[in-house]
N, C-alpha and C. Protein backbone atom coordinates (compact mmCIF):
# COMPACT_ATOMS: atom_id res chain seq x y z
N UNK A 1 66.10 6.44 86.54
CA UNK A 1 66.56 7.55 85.72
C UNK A 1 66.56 8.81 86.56
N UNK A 2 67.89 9.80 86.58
CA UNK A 2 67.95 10.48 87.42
C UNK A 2 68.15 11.97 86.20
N UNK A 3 67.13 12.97 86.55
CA UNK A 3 67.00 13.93 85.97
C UNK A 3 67.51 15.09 86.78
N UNK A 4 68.30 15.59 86.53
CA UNK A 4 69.19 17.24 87.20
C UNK A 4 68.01 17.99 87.55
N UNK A 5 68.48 19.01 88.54
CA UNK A 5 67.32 19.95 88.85
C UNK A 5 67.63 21.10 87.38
N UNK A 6 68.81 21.15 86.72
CA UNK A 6 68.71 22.11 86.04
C UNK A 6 67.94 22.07 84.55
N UNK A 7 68.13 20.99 84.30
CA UNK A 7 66.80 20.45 83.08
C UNK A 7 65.44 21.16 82.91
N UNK A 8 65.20 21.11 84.22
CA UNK A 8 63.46 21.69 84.17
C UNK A 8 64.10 23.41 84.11
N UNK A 9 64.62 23.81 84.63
CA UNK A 9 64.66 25.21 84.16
C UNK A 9 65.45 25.60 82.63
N UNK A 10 66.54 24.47 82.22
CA UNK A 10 66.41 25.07 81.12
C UNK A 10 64.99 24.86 80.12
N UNK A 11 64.27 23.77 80.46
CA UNK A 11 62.99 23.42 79.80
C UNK A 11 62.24 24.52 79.85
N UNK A 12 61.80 25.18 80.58
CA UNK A 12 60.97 26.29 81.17
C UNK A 12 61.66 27.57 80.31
N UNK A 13 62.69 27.76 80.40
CA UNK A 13 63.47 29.04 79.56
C UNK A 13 63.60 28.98 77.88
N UNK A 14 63.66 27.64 77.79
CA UNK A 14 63.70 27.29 76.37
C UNK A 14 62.16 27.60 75.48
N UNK A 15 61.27 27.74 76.19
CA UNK A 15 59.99 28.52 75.50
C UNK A 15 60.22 29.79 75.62
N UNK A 16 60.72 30.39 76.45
CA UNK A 16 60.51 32.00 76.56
C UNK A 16 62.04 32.68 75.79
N UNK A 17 63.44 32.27 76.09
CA UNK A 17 64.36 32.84 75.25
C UNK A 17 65.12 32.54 74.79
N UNK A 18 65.49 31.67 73.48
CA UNK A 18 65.17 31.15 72.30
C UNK A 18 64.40 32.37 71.16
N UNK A 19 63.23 32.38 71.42
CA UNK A 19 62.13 34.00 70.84
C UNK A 19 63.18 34.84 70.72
N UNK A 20 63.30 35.36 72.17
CA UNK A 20 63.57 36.97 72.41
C UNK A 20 64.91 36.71 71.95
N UNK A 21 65.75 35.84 72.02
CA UNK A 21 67.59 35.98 71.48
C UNK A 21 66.96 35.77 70.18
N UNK A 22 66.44 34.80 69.39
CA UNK A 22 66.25 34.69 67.82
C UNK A 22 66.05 36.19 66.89
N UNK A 23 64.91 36.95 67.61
CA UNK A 23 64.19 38.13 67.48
C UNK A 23 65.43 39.51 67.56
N UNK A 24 66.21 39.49 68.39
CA UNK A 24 67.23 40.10 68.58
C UNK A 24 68.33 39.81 67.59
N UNK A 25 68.78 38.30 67.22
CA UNK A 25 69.45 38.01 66.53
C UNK A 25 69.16 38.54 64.94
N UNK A 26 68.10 38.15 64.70
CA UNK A 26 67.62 38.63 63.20
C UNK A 26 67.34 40.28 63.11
N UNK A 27 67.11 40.92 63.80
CA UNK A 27 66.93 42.39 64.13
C UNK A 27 68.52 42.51 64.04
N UNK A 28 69.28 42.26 64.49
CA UNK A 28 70.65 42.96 64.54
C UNK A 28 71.34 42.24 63.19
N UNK A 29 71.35 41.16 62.46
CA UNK A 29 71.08 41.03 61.32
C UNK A 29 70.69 42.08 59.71
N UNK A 30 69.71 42.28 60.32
CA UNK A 30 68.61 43.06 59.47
C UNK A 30 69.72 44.34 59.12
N UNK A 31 69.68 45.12 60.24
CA UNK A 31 70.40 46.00 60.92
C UNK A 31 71.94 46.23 59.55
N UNK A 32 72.75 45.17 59.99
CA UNK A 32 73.88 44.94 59.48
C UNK A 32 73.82 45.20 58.19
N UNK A 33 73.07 43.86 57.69
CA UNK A 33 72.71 43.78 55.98
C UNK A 33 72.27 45.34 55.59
N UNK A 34 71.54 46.01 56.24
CA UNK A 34 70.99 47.50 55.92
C UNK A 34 71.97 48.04 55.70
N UNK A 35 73.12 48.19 56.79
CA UNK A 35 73.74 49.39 56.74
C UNK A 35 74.52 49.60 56.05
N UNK A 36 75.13 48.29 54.94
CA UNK A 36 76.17 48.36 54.06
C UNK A 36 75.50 48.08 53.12
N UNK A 37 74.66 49.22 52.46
CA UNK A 37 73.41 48.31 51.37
C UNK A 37 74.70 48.53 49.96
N UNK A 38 75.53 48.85 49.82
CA UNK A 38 76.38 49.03 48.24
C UNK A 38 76.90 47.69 47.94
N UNK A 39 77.34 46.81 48.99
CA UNK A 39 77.85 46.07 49.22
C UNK A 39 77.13 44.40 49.16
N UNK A 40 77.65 43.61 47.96
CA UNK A 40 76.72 42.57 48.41
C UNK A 40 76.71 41.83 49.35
N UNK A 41 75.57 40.88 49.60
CA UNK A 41 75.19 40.29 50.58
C UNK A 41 75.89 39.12 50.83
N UNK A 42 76.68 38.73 51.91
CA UNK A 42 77.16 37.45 52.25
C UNK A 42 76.83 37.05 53.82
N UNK A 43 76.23 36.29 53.69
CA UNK A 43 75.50 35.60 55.03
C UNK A 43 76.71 34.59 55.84
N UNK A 44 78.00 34.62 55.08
CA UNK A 44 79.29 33.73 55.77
C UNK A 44 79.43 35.33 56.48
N UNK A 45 79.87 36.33 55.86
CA UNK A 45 80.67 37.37 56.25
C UNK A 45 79.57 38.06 57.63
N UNK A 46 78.44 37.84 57.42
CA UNK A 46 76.93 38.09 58.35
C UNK A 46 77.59 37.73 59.84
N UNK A 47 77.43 36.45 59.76
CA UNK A 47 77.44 35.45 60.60
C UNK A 47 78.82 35.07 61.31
N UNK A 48 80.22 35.53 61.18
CA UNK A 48 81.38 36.30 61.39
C UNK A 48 81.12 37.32 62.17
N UNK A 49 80.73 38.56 62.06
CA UNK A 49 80.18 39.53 62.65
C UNK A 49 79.54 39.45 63.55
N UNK A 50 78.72 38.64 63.28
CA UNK A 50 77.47 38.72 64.72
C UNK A 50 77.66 37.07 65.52
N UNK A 51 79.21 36.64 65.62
CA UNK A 51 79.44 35.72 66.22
C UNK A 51 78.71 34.53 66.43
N UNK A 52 77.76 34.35 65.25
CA UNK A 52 77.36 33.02 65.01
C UNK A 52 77.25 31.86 64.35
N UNK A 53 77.23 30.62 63.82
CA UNK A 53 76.78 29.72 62.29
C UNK A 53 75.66 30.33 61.72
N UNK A 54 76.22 29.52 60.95
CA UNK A 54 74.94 29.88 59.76
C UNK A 54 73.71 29.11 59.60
N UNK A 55 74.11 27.89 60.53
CA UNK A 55 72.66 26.96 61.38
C UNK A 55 71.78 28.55 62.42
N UNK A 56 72.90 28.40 63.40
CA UNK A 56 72.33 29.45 64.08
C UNK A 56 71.30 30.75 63.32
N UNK A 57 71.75 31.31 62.71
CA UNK A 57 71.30 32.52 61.93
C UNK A 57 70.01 31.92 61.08
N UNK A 58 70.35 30.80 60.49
CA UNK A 58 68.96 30.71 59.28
C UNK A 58 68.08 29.57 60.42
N UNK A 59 68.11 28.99 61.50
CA UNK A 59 67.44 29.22 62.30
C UNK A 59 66.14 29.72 62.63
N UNK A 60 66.91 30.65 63.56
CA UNK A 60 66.90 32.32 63.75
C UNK A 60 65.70 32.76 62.99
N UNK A 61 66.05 33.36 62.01
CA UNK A 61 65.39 33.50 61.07
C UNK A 61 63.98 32.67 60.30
N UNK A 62 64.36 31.50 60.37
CA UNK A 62 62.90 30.76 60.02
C UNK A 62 61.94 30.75 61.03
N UNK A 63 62.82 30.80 62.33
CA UNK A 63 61.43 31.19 63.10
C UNK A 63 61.00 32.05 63.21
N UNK A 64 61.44 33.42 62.89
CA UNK A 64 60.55 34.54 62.93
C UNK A 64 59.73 35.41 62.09
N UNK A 65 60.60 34.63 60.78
CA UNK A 65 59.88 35.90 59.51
C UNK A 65 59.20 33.78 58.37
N UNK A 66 60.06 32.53 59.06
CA UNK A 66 59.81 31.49 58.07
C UNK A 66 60.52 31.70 56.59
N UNK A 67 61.61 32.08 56.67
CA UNK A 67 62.05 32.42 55.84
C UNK A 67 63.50 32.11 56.07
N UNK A 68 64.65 31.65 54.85
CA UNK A 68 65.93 32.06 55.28
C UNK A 68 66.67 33.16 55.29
N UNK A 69 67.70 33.38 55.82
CA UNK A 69 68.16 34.89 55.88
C UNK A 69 68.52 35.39 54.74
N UNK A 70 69.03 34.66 53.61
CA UNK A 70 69.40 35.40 52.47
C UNK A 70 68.35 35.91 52.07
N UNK A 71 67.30 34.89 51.88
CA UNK A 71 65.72 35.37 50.82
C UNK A 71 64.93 36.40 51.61
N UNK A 72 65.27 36.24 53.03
CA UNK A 72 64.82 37.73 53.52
C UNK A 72 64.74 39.05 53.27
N UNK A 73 66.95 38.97 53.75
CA UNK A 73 67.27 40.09 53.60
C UNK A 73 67.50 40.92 52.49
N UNK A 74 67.38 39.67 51.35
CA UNK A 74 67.53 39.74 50.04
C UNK A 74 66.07 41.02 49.66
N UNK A 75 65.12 40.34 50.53
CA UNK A 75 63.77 41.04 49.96
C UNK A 75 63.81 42.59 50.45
N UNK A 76 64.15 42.65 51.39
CA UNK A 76 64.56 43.99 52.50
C UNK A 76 65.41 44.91 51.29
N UNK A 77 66.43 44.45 50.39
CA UNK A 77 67.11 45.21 49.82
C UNK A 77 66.33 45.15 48.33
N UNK A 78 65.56 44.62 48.18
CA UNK A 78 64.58 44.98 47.03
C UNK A 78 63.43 45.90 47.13
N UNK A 79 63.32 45.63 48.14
CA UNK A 79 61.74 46.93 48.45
C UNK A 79 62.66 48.07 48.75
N UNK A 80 64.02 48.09 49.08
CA UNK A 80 64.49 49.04 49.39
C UNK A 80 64.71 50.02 47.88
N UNK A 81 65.24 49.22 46.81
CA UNK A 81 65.52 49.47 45.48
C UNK A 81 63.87 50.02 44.95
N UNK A 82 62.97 49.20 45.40
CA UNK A 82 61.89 49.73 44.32
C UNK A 82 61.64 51.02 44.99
N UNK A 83 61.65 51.07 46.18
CA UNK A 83 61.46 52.19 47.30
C UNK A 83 62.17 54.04 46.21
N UNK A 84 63.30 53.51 45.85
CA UNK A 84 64.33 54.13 45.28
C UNK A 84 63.46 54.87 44.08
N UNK A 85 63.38 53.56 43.00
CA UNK A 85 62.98 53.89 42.09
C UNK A 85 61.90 54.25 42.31
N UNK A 86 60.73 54.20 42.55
CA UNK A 86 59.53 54.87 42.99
C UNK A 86 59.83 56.77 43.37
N UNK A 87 60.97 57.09 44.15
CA UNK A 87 60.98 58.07 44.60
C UNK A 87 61.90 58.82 43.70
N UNK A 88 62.49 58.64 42.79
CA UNK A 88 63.33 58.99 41.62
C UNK A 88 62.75 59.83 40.67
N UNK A 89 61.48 60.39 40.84
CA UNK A 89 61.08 61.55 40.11
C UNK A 89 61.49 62.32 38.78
N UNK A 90 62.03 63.31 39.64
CA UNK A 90 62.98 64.15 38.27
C UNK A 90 64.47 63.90 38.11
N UNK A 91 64.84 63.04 38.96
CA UNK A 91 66.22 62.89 39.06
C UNK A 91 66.80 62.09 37.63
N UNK A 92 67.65 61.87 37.23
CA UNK A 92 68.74 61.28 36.48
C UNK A 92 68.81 60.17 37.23
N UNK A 93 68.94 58.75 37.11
CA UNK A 93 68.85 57.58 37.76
C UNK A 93 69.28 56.59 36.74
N UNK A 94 69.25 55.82 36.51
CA UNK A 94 69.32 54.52 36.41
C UNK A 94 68.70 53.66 36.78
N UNK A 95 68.52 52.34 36.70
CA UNK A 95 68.11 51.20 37.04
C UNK A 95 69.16 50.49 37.80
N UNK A 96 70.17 49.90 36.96
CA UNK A 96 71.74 49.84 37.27
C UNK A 96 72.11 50.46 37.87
N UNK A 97 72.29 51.68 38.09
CA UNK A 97 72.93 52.27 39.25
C UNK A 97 72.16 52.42 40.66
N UNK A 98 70.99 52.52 40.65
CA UNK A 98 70.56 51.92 41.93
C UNK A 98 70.23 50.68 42.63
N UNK A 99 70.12 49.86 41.23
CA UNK A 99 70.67 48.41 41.92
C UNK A 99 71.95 47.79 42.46
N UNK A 100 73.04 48.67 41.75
CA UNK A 100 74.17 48.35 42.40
C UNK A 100 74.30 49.19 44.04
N UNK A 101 73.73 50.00 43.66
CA UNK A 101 73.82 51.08 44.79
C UNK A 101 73.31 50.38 46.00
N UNK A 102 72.20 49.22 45.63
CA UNK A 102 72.03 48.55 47.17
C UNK A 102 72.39 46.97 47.16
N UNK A 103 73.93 47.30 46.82
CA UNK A 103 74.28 45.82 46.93
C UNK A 103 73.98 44.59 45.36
N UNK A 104 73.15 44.94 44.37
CA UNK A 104 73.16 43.98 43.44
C UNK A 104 73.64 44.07 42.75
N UNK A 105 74.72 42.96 42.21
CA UNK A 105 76.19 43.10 41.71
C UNK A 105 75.57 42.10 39.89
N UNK A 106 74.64 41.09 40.35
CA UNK A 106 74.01 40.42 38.80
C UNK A 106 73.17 40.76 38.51
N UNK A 107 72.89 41.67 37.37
CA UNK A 107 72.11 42.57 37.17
C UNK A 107 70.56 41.75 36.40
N UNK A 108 70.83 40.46 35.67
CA UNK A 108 70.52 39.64 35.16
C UNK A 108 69.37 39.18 36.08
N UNK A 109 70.08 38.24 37.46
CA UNK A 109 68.95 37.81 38.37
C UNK A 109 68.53 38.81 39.19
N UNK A 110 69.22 40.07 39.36
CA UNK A 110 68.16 41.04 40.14
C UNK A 110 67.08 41.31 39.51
N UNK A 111 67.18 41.73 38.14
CA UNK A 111 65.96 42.16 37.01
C UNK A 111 65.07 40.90 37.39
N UNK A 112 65.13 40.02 37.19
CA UNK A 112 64.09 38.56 37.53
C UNK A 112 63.36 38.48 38.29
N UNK A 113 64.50 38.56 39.85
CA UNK A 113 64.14 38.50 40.88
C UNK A 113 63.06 39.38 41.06
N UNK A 114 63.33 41.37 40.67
CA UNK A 114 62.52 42.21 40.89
C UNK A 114 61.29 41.99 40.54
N UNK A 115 61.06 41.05 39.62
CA UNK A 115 59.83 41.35 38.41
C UNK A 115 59.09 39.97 39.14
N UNK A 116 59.60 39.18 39.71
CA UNK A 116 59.02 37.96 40.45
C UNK A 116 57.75 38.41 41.58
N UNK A 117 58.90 39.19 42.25
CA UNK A 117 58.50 40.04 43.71
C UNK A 117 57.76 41.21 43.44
N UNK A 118 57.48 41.79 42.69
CA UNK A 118 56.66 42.82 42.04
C UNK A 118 55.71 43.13 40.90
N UNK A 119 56.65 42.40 40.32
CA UNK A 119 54.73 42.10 39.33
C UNK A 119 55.46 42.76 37.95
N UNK A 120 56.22 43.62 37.94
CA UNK A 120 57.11 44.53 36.74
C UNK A 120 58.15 44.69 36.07
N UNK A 121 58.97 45.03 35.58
CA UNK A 121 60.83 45.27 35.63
C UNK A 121 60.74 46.39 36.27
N UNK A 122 61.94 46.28 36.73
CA UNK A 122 62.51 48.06 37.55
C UNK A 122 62.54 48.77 36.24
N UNK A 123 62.81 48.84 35.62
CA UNK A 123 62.71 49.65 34.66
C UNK A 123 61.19 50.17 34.39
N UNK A 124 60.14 49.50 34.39
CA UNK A 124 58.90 49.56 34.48
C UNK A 124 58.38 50.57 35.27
N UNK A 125 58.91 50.26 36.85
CA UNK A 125 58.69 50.85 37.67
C UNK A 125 59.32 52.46 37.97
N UNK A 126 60.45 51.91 36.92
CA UNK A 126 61.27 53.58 37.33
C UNK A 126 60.77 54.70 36.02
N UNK A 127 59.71 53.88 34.65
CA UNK A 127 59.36 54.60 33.95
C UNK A 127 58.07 55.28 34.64
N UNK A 128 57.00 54.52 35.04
CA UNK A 128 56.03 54.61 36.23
C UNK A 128 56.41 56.01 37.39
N UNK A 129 57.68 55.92 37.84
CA UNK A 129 57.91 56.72 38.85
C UNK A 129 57.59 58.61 37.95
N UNK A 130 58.90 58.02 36.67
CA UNK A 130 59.09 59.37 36.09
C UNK A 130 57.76 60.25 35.32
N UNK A 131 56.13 59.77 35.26
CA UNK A 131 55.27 59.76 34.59
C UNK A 131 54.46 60.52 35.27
N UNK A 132 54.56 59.70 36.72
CA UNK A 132 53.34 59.60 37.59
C UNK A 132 53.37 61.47 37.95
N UNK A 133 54.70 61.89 38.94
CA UNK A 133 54.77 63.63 38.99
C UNK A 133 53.70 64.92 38.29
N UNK A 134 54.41 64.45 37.04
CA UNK A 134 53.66 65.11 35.40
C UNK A 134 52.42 64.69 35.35
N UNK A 135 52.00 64.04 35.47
CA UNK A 135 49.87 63.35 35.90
C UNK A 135 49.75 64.22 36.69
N UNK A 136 50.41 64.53 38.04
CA UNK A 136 49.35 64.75 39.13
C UNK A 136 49.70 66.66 38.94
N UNK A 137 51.08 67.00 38.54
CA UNK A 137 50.69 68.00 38.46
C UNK A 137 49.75 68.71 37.12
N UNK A 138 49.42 67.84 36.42
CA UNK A 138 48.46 68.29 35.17
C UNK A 138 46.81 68.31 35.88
N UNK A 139 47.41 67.16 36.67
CA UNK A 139 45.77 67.18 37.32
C UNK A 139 45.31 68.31 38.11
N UNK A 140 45.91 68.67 38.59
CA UNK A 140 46.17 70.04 39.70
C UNK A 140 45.84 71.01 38.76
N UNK A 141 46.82 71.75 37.37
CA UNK A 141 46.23 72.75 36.84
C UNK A 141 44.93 72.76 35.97
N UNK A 142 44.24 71.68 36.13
CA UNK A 142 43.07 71.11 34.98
C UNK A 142 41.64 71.78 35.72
């Protein structure tokens, strides 16, 4: 059995970058999915873009976060939403409109989803947000 000299070096490279391209791959990923948060999420249209499959990408991805890329990035744009609602104070808001605002188009399984991943409804959380202000400044003049 005759083994190439180039075998052992891709053997040798295949521990070290594999990582660093996966890590890069899902970072520029991340990236993407972020920057068009109005817009929902399609991991075909992802993976188009960043010139790869969708083997490649969810991959990728399981090795670094163990996770697939939708349920990831999916989560990335939920902490981003509660992020929202949390910081929604005195403003006029919605629930709905800042869920669409980062991409969630079924308002049905986002509400679910949110309350899975958080413990609450957004609505919960965005009554929570509007409460909390009015506490602390009562606490202050007390």
């Amino acid at each position: 059995m005759t083994i190439h000299p180039w075998t052992g070096i891709v053997a040798q490279d295949a521990g070290v970058q594999p990582a660093a391209s996966s890590l890069d791959l899902v970072q520029r990923a991340e990236m993407l999915a972020l920057a068009e948060l109005d817009k929902p999420l399609h991991i075909s249209a992802l993976c188009r873009v960043l010139a790869v499959s969708e083997r490649t990408l969810r991959k990728a991805f399981n090795k670094t976060y163990g996770l697939p890329p939708c349920r990831h990035l999916r989560m990335l744009r939920l902490s981003r939403v509660r992020r929202a609602l949390l910081s929604s104070h005195n403003q006029v808001v919605t629930v709905t409109a800042i869920a669409t605002d980062f991409g969630f188009a079924e308002l049905g399984r986002f509400s679910v989803e949110y309350r899975k991943v958080f413990g609450e409804s957004p609505s919960a959380t965005l009554q929570r947000a509007r409460s909390e202000p009015s506490e602390r400044c009562c606490r202050r003049q007390a």
